[in-house]
C-alpha atoms as a PDB file:
ATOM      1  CA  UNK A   1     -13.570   1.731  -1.584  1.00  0.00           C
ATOM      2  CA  UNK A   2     -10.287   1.584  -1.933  1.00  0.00           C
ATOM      3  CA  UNK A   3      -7.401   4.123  -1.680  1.00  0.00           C
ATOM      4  CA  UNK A   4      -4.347   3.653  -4.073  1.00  0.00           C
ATOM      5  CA  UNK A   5      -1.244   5.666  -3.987  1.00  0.00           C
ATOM      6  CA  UNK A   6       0.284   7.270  -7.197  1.00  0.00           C
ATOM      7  CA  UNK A   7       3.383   8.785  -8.604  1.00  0.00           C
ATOM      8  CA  UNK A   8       3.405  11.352 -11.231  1.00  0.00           C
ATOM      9  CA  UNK A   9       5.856  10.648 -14.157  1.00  0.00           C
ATOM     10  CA  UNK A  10       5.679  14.269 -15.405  1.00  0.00           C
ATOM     11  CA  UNK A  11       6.634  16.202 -11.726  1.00  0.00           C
ATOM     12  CA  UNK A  12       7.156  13.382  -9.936  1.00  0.00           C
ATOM     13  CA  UNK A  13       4.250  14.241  -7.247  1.00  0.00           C
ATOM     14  CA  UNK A  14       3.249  11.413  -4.838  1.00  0.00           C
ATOM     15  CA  UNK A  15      -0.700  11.415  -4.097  1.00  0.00           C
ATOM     16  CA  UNK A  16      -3.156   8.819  -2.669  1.00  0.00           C
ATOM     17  CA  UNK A  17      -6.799   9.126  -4.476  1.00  0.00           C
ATOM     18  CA  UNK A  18      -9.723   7.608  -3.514  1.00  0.00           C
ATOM     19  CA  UNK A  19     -11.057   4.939  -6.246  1.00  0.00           C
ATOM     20  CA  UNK A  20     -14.648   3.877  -6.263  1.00  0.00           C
ATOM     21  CA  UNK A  21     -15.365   1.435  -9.492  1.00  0.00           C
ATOM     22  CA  UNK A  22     -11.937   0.005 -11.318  1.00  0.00           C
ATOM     23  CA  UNK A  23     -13.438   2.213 -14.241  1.00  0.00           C
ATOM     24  CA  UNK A  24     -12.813   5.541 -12.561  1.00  0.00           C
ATOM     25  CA  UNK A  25      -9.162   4.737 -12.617  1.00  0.00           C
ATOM     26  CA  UNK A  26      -8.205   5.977 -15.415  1.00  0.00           C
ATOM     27  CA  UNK A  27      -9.703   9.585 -15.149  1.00  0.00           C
ATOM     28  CA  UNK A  28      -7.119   9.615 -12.646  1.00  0.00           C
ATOM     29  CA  UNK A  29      -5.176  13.342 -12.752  1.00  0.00           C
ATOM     30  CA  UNK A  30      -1.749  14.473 -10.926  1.00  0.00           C
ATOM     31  CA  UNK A  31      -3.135  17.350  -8.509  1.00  0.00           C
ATOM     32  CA  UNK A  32      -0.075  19.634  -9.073  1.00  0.00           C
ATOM     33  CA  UNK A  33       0.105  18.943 -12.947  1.00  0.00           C
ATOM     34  CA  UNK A  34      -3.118  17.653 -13.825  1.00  0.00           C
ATOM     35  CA  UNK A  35      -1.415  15.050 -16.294  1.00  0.00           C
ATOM     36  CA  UNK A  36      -2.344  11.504 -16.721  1.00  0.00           C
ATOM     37  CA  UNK A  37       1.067   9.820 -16.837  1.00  0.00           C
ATOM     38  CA  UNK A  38       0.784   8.154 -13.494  1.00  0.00           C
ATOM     39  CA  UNK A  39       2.555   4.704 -11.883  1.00  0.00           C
ATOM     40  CA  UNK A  40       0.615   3.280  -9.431  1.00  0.00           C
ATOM     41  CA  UNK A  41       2.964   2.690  -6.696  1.00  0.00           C
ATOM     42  CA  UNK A  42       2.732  -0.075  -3.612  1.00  0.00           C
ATOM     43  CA  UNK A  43       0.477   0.751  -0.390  1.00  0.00           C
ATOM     44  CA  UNK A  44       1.679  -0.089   2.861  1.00  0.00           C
ATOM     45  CA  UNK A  45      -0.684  -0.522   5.975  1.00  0.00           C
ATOM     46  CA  UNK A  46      -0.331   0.088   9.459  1.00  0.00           C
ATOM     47  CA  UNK A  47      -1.805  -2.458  11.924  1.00  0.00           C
ATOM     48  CA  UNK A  48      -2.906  -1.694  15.372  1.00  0.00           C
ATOM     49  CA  UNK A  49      -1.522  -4.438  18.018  1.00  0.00           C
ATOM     50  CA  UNK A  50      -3.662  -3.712  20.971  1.00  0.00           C
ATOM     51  CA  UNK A  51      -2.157  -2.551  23.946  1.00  0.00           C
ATOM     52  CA  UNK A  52      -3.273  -5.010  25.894  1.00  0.00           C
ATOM     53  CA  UNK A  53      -1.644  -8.123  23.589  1.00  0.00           C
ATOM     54  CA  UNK A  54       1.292 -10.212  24.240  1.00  0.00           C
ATOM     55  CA  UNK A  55       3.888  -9.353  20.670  1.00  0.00           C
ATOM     56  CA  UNK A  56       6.346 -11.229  22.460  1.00  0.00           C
ATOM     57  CA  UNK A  57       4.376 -14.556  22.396  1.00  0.00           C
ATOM     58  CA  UNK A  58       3.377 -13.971  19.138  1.00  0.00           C
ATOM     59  CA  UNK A  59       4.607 -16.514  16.150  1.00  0.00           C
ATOM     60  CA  UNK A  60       6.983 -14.744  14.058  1.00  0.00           C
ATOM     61  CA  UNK A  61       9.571 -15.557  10.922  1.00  0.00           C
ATOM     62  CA  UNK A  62      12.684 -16.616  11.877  1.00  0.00           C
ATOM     63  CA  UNK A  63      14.122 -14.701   9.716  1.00  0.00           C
ATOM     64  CA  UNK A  64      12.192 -11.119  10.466  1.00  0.00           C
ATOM     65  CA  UNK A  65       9.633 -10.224   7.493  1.00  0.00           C
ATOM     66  CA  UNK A  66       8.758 -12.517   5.002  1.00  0.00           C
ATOM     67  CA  UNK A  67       9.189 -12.228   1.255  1.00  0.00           C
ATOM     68  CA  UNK A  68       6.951 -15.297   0.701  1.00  0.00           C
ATOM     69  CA  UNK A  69       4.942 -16.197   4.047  1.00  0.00           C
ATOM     70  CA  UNK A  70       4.185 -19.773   4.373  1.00  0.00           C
ATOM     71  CA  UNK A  71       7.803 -20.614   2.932  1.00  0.00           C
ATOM     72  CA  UNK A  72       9.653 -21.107   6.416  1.00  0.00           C
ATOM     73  CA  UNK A  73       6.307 -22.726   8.008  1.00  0.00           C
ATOM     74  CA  UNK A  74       4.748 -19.339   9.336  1.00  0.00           C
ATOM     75  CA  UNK A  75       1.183 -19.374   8.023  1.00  0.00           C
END
């Protein structure tokens, strides 16, 4: 079940709701307004290196984060 992360367009209010069917979406209210008008905006994650691990030795981008992964040979 999936967690998205909305924006209000009416007061601007940023809220993550939990989303179980794609057909629940759109009953989807602002908690402060209770209005509709919503953008879904992008998740981030967070990813737990263990302590343990070895980041150093790790492949990475030569040019830090990736736009498009796979472009500069780092699948």
């Amino acid at each position: 079940m999936p967690i998205f992360e909305y924006r209000c367009d009416d007061c601007g209010t940023k809220f993550e709701k939990l989303v179980r069917r794609a057909d629940d979406a759109p009953g989807v209210e602002c908690p402060k307004c209770g209005e509709k008008h919503l953008t879904q905006e992008l998740s981030t994650f967070a990813a737990h290196v263990p302590s343990g691990s070895k980041a150093h030795e790790m492949p990475r981008c030569p040019g830090g984060m990736c736009g498009n992964p796979g472009m500069c040979g780092m699948n």
